[in-house]
C-alpha atoms as a PDB file:
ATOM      1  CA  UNK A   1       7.055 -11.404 -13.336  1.00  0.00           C
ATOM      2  CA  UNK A   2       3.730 -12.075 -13.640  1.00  0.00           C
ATOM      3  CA  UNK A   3       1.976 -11.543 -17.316  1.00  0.00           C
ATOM      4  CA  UNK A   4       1.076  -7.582 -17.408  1.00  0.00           C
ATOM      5  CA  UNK A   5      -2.709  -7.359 -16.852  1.00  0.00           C
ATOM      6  CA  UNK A   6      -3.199  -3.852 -14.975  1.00  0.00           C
ATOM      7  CA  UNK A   7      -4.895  -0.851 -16.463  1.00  0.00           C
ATOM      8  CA  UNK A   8      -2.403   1.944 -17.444  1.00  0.00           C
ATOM      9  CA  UNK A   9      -4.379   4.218 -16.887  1.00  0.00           C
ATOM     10  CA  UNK A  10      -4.947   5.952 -13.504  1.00  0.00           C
ATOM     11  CA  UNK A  11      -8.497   6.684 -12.856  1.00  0.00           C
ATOM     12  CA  UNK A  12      -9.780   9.075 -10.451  1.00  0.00           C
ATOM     13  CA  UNK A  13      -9.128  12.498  -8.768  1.00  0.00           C
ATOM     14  CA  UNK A  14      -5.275  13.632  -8.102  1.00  0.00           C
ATOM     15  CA  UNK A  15      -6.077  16.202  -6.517  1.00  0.00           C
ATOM     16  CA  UNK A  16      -8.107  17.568  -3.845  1.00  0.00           C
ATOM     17  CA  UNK A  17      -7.727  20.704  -2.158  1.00  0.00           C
ATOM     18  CA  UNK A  18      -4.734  23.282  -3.104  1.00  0.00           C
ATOM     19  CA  UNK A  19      -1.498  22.558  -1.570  1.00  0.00           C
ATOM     20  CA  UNK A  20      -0.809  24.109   2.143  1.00  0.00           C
ATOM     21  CA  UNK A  21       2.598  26.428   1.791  1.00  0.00           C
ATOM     22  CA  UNK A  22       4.566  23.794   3.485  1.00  0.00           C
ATOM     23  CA  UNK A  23       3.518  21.142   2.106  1.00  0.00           C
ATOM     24  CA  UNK A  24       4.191  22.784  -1.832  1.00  0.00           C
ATOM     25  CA  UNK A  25       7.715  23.740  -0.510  1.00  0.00           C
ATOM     26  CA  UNK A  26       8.400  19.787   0.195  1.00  0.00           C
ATOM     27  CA  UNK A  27       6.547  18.442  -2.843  1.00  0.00           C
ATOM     28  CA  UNK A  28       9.352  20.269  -4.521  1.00  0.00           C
ATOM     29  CA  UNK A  29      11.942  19.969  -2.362  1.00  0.00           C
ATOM     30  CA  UNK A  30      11.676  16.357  -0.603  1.00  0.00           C
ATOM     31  CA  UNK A  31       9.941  14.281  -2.501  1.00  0.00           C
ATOM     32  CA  UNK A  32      12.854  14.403  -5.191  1.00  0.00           C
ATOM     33  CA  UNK A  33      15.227  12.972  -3.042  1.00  0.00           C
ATOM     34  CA  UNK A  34      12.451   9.981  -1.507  1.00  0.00           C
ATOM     35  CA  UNK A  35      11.098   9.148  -4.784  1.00  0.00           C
ATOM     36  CA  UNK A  36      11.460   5.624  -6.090  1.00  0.00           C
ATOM     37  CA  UNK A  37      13.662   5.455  -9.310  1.00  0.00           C
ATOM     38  CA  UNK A  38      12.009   4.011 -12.075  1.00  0.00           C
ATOM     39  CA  UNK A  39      14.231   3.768 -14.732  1.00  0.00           C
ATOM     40  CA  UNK A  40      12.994   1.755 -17.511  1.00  0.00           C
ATOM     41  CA  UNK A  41      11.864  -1.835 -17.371  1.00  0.00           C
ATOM     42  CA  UNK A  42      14.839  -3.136 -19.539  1.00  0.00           C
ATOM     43  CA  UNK A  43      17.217  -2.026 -16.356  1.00  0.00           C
ATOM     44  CA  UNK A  44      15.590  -5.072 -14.169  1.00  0.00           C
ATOM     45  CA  UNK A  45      14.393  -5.058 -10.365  1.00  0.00           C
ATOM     46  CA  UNK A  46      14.440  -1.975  -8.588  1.00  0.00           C
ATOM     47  CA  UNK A  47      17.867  -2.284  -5.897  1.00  0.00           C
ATOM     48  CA  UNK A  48      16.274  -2.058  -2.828  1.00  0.00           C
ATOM     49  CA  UNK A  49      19.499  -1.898  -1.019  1.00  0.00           C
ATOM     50  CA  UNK A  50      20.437   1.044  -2.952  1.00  0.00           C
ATOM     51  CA  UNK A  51      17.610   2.329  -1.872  1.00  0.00           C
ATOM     52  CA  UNK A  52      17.659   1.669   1.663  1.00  0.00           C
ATOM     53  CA  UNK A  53      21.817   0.799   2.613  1.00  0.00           C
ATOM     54  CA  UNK A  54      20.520   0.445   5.780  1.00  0.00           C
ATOM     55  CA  UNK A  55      17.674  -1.180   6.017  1.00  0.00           C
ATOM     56  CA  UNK A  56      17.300  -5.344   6.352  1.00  0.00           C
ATOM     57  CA  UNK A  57      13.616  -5.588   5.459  1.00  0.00           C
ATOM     58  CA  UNK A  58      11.441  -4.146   3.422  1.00  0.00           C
ATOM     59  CA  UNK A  59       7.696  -3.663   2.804  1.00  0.00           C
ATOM     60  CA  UNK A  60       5.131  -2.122   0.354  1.00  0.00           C
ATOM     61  CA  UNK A  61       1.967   0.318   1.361  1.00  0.00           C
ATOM     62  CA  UNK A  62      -0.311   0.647  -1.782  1.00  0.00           C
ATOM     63  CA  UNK A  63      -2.482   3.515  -1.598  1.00  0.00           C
ATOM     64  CA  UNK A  64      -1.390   5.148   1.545  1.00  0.00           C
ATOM     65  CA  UNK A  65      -3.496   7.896   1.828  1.00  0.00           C
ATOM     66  CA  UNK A  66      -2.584  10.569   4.335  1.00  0.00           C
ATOM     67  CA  UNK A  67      -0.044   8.484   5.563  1.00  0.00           C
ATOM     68  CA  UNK A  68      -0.587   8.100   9.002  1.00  0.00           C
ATOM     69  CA  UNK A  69      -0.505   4.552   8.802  1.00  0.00           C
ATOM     70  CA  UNK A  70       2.802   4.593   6.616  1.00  0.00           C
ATOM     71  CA  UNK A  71       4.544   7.009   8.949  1.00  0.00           C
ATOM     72  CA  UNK A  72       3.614   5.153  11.845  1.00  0.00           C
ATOM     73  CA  UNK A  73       5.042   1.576  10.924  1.00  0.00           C
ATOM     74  CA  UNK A  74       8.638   3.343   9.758  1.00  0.00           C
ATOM     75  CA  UNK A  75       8.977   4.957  13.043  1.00  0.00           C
ATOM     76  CA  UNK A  76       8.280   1.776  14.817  1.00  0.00           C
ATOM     77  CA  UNK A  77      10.325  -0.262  12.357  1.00  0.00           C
ATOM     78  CA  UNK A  78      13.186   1.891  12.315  1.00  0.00           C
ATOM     79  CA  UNK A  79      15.785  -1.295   9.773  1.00  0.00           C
ATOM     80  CA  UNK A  80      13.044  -1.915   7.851  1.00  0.00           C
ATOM     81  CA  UNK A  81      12.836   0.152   4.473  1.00  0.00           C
ATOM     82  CA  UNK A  82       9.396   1.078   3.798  1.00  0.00           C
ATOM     83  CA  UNK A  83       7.709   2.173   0.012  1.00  0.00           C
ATOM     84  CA  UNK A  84       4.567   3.916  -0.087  1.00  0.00           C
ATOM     85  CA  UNK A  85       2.286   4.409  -3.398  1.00  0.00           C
ATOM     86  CA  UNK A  86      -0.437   7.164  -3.685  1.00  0.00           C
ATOM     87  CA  UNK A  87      -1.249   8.734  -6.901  1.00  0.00           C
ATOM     88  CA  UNK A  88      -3.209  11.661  -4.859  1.00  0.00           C
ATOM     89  CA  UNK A  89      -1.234  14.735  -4.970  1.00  0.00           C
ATOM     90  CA  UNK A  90      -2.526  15.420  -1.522  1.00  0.00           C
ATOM     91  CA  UNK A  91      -1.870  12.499   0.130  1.00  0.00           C
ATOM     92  CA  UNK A  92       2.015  12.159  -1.138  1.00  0.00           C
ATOM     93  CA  UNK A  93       1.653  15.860   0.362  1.00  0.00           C
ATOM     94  CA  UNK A  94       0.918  15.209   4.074  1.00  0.00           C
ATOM     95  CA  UNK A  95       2.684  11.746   4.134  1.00  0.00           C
ATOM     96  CA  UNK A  96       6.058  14.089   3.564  1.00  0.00           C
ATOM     97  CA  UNK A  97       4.756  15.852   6.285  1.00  0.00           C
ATOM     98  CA  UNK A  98       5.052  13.168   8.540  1.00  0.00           C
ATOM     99  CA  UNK A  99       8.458  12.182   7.420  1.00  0.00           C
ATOM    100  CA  UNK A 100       9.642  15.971   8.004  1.00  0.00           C
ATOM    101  CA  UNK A 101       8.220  15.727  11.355  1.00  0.00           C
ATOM    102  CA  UNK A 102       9.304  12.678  12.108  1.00  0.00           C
ATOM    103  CA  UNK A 103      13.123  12.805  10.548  1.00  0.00           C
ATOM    104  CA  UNK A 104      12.324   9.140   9.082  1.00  0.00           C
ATOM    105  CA  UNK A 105      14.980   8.271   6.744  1.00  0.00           C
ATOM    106  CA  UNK A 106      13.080   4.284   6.074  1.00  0.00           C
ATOM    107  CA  UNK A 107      10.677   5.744   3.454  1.00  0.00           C
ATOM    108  CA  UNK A 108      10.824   5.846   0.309  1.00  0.00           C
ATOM    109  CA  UNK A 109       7.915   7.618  -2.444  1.00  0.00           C
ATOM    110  CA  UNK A 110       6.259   6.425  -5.312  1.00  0.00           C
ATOM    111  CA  UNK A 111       3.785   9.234  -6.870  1.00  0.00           C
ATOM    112  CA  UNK A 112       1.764   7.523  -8.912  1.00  0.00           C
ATOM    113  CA  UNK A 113       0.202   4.131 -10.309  1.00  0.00           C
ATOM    114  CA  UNK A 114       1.392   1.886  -7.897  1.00  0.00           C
ATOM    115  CA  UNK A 115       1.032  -1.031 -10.528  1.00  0.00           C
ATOM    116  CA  UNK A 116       4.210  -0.181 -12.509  1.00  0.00           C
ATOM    117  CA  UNK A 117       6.106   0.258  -9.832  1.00  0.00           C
ATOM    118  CA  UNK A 118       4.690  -3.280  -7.985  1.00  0.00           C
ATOM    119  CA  UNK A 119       6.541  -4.961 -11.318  1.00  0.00           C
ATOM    120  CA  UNK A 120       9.571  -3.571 -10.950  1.00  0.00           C
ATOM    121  CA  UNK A 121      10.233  -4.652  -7.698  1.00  0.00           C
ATOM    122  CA  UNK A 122      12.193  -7.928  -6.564  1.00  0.00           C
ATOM    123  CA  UNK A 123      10.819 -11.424  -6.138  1.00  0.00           C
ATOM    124  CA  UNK A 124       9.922 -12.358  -2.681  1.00  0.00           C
ATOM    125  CA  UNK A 125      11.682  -9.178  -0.976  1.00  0.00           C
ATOM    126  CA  UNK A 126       9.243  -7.747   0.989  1.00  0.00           C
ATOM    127  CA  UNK A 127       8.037  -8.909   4.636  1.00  0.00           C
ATOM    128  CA  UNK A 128       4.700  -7.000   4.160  1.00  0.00           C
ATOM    129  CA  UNK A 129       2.403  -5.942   1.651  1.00  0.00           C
ATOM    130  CA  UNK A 130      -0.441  -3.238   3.122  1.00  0.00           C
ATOM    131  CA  UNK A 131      -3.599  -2.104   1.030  1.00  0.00           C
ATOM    132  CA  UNK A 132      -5.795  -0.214   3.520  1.00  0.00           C
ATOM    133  CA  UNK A 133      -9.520   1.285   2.458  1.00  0.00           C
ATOM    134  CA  UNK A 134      -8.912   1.057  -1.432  1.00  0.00           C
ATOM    135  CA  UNK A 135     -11.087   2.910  -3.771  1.00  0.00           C
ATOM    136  CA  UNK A 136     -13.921  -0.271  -3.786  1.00  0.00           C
ATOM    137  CA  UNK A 137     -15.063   1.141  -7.636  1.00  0.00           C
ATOM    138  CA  UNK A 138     -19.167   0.097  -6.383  1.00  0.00           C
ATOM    139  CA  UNK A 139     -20.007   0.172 -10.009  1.00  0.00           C
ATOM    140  CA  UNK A 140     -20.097  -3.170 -11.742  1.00  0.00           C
ATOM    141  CA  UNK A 141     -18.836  -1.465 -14.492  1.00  0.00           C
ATOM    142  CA  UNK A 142     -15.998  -0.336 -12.935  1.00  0.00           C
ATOM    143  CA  UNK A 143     -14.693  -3.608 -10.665  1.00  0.00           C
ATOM    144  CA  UNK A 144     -12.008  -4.013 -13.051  1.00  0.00           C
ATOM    145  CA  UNK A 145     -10.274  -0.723 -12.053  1.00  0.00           C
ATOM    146  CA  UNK A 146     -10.276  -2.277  -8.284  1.00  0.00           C
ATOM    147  CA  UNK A 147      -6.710  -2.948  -6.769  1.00  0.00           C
ATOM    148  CA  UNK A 148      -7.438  -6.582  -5.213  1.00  0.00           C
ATOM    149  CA  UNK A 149      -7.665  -8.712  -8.540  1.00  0.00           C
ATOM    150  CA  UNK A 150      -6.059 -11.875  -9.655  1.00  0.00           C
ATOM    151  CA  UNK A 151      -3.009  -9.882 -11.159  1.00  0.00           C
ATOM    152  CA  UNK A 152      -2.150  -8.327  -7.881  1.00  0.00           C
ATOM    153  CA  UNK A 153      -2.961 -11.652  -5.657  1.00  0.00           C
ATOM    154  CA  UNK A 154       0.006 -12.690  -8.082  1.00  0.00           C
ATOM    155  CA  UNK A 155       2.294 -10.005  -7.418  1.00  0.00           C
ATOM    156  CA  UNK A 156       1.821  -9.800  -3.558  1.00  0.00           C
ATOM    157  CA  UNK A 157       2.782 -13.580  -4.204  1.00  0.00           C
ATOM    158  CA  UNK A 158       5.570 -13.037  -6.295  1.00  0.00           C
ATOM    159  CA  UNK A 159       6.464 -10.264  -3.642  1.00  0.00           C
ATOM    160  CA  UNK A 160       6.355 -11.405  -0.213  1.00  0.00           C
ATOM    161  CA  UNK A 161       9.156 -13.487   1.085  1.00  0.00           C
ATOM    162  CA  UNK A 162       7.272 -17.393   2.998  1.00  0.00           C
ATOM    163  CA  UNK A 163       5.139 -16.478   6.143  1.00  0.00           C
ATOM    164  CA  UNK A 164       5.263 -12.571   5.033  1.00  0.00           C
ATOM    165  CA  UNK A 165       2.077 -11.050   5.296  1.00  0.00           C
ATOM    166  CA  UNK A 166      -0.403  -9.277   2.937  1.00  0.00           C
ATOM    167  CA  UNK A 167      -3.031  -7.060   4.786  1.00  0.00           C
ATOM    168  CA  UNK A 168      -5.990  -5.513   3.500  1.00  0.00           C
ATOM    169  CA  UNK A 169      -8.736  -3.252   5.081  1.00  0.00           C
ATOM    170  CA  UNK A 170     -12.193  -1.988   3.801  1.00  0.00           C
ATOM    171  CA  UNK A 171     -15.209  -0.574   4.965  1.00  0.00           C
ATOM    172  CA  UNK A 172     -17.255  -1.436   2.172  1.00  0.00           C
ATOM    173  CA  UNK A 173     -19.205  -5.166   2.832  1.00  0.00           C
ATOM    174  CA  UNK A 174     -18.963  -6.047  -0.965  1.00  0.00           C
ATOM    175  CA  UNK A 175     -15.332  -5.097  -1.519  1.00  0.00           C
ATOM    176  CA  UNK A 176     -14.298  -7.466   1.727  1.00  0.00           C
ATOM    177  CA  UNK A 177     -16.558 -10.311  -0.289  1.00  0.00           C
ATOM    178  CA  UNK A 178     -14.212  -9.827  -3.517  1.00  0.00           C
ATOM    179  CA  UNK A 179     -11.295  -9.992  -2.112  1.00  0.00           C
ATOM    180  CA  UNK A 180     -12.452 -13.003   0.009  1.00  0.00           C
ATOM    181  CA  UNK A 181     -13.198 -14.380  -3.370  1.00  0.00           C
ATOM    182  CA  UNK A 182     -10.268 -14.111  -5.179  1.00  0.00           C
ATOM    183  CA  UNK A 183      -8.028 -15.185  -2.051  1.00  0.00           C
ATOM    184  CA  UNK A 184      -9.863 -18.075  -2.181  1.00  0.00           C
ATOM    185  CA  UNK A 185      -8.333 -18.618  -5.753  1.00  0.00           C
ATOM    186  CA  UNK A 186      -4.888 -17.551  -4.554  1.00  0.00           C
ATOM    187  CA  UNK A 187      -3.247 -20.659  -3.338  1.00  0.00           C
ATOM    188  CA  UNK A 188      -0.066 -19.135  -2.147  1.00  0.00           C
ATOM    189  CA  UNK A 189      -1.631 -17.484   0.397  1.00  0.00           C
ATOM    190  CA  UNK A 190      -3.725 -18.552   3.400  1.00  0.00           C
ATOM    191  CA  UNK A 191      -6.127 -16.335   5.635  1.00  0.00           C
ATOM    192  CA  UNK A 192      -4.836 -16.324   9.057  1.00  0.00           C
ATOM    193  CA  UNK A 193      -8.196 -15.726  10.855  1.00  0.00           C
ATOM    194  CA  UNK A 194      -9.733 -18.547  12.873  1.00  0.00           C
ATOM    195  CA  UNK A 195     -12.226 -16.494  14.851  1.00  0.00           C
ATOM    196  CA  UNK A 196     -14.328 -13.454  14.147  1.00  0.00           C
ATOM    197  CA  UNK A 197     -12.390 -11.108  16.261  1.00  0.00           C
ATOM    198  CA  UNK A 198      -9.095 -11.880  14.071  1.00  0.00           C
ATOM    199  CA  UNK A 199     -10.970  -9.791  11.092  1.00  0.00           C
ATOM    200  CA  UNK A 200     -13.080  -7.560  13.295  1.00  0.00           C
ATOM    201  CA  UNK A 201     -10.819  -6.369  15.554  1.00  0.00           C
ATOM    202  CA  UNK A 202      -7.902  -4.319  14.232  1.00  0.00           C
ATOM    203  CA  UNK A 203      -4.590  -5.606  15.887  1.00  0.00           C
ATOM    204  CA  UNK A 204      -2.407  -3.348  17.998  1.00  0.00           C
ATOM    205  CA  UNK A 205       0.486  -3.015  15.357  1.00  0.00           C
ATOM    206  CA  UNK A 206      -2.201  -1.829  12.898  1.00  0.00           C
ATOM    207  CA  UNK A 207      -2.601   1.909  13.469  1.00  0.00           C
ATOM    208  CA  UNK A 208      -6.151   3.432  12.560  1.00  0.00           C
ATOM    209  CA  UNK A 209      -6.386   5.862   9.917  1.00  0.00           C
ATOM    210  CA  UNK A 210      -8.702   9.104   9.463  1.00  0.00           C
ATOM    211  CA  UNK A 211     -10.301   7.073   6.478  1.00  0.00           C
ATOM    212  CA  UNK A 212     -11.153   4.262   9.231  1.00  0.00           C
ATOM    213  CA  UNK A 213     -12.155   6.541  12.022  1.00  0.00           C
ATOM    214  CA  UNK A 214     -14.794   7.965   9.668  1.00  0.00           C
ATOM    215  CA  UNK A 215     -15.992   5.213   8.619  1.00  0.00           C
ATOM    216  CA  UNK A 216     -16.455   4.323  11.754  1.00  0.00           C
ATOM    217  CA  UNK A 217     -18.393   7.333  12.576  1.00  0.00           C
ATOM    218  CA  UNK A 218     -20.513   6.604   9.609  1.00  0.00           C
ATOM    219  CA  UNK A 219     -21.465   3.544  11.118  1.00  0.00           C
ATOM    220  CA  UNK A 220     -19.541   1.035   8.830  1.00  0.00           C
ATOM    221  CA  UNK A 221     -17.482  -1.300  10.140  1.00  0.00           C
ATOM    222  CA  UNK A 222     -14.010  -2.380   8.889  1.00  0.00           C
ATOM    223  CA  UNK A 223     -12.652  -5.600   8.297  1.00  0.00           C
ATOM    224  CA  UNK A 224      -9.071  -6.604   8.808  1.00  0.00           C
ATOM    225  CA  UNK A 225      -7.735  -9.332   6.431  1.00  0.00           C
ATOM    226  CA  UNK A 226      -4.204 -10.350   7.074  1.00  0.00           C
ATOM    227  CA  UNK A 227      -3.387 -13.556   4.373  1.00  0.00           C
ATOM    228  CA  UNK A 228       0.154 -15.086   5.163  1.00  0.00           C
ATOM    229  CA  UNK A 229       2.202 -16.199   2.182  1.00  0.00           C
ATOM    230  CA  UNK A 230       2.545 -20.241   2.129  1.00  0.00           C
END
């Protein structure tokens, strides 16, 4: 594992709006059963087989917001196990909505920092590593509490099995410039666009979000990064 460098603390709102009946009732009821064990960092990797008996892939959304995008990839990648990280009560709250709905037994929760749980999980395991819209921090002050960052250029690294892809999507102009930047620095990865359309246009296994149809609406435009580990 890479040298800790992450921020333990979580910043920002964990809640939005209250809770919808249903979604309370599975907050208490399913995400028990889907949530990630942690243990303690002495007991070693996280067993992702445990996790998923039978699952022969795996991948790792960080920050999944509603989950739309989460939900969507498990039901179309029905033997691969999938873990999702959102810290917003509200989010982890409609994403188990869309598992209910969708009887998907290939997800698994983290509720919470998804840094801690990013270094507990095995070297070069995962197939794909997703970070779509992250909270872009605008404040100079604040660009250290941003996701993309050496540490996690690392990790995704450390993560993602040769040729497995890492695939990150923002709105905002000067959060697709940093992480531009720093995969620039990250030589184990390489970005697989050789045209403008391969970052402008979002490919057809790469569902759209509400985040990114708003955006949209708003008149920005996303960007599609997809870097391939070397």
């Amino acid at each position: 594992m890479t040298e800790k460098s992450y921020i333990p603390r979580l910043y920002g709102r964990q809640q939005d709006k209250p809770l919808k009946p249903r979604q309370a009732r599975l907050m208490e009821s399913l995400l028990p059963r889907l949530a990630v064990p942690m243990g303690e960092p002495m007991d070693g990797p996280i067993d992702l087989k445990a996790l998923f008996p039978k699952a022969d892939d795996y991948a790792l959304e960080v920050g999944f917001g509603g989950g739309e995008h989460l939900a969507w990839q498990a039901a179309q990648r029905p033997a691969t196990g999938f873990i999702g990280a959102e810290p917003f009560n509200n989010g982890v709250a409609k994403l188990l909505v869309h598992i209910d709905e969708g009887g998907l037994e290939n997800v698994r929760v983290h509720h919470g920092d998804a840094r801690p749980l990013i270094e507990r999980l095995p070297d070069g395991a995962l197939s794909t590593v997703y970070v779509l819209h992250p909270d872009p921090w605008p404040k100079k002050r604040h660009h250290k509490r941003r996701m993309i960052s050496p540490w996690f250029f690392a990790e995704a690294a450390r993560l993602l099995k040769p040729g497995g892809e890492l695939r990150i999507a923002s709105d905002i102009r000067d959060y697709i410039r940093w992480t531009l930047m720093h995969a620039q620095n990250a030589s184990d990865f390489e970005w697989t666009a050789t045209r403008a359309a391969d970052w402008k246009v979002r490919p057809d296994d790469w569902p759209q979000t509400r985040y990114e149809a708003k955006s949209i609406r708003e008149g920005r435009e996303p960007a599609y990064l997809v870097f391939r580990r070397i």
